[in-house]
Protein backbone atom coordinates (compact mmCIF):
# COMPACT_ATOMS: atom_id res chain seq x y z
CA UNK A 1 3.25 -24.21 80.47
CA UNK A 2 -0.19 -22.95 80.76
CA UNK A 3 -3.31 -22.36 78.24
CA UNK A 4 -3.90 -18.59 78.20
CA UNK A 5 -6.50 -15.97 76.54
CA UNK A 6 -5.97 -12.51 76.08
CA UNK A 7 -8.78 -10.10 75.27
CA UNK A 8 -7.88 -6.79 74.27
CA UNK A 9 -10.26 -4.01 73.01
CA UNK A 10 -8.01 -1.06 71.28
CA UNK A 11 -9.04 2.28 69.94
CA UNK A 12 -11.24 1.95 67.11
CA UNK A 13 -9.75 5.04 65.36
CA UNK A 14 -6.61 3.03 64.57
CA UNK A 15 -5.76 1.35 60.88
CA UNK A 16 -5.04 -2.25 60.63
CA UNK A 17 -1.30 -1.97 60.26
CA UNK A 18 -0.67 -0.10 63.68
CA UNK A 19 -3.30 -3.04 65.28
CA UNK A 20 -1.12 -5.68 63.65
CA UNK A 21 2.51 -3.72 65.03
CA UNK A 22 0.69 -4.14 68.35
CA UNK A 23 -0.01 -6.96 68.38
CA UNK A 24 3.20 -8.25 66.93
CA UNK A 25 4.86 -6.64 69.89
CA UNK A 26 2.72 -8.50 72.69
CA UNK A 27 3.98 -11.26 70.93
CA UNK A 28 7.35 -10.79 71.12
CA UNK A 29 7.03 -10.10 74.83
CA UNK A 30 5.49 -13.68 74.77
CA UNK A 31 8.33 -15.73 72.94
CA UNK A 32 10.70 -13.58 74.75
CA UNK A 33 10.01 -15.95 77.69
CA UNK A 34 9.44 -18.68 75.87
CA UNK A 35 6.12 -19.03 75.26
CA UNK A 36 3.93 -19.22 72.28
CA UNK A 37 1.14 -17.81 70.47
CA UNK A 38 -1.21 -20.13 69.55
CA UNK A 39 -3.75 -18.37 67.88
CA UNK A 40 -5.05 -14.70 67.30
CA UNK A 41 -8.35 -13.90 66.91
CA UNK A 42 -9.38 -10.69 65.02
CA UNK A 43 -13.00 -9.63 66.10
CA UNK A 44 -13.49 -6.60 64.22
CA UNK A 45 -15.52 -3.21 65.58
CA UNK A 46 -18.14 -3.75 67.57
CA UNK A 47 -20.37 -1.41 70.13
CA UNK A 48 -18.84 -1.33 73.58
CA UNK A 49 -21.82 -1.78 76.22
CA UNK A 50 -20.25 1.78 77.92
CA UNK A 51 -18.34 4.10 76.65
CA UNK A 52 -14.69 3.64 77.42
CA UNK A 53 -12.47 7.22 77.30
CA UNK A 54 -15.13 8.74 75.49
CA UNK A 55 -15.50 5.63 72.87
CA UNK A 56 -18.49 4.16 71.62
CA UNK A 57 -17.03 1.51 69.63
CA UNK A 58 -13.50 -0.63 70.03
CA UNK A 59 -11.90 -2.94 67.85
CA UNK A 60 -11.54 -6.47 69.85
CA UNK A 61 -8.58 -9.01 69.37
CA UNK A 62 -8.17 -12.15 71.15
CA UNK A 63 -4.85 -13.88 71.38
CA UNK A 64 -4.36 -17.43 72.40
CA UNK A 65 -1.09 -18.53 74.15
CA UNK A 66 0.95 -21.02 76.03
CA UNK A 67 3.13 -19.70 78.82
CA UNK A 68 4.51 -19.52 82.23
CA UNK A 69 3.19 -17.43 84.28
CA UNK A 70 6.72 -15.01 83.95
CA UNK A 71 5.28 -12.53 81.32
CA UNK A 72 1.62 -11.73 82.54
CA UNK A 73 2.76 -8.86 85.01
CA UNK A 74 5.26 -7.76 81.97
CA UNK A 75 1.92 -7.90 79.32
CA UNK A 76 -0.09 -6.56 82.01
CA UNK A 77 2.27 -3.05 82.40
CA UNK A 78 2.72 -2.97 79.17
CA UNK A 79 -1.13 -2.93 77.78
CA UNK A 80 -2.37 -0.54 80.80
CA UNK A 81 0.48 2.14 79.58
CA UNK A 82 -0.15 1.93 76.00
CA UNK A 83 -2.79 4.74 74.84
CA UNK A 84 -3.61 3.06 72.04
CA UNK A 85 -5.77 0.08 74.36
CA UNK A 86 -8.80 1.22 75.84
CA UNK A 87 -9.06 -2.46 78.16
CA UNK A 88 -7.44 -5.96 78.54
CA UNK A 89 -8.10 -8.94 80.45
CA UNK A 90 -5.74 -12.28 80.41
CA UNK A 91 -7.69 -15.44 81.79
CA UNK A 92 -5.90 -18.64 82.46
CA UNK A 93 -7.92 -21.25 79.71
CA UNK A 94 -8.14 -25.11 80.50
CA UNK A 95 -8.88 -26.11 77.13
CA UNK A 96 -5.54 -28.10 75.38
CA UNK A 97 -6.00 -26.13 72.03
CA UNK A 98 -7.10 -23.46 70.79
């Protein structure tokens, strides 16, 4: 199992409880292959440094999670088709906790 970091910036239009349903159902697709969230990080609004599909501002979340590497191409499919995500990255972490 691996350290992991996931940023993701969604729309900033969108209320809290459709953020948290999102994020509930990355983790799901997580545990589903055994892994675990560790952490999640809620950043808030902030300015974007470009516009992103015609969005000044995004909401940023960061979630922290041990894994194999089985469910990055699955989280990775599943963030670039969901409309409600303007950008994600996943970075492999070396730290032990987070």
């Amino acid at each position: 199992m691996r350290n992991y970091e996931m940023m993701l910036i969604f729309n900033p239009e969108l209320d809290e409880g459709t953020i948290n349903a999102e994020l509930s159902k990355i983790s799901s697709v997580i545990e589903k292959s055994y892994g675990k969230v560790t952490n999640t990080d809620i950043w808030g609004i902030r300015k974007l440094a470009y516009p992103i599909k015609h969005q000044e501002n995004g909401f940023y979340a960061v979630v922290y999670f041990t894994s194999n590497t089985q469910p990055l191409n699955e989280l990775d499919r599943i963030n670039k088709i969901n409309d409600k995500i303007l950008r994600h990255l996943i970075v492999k972490t070396n730290s032990k906790e987070q």
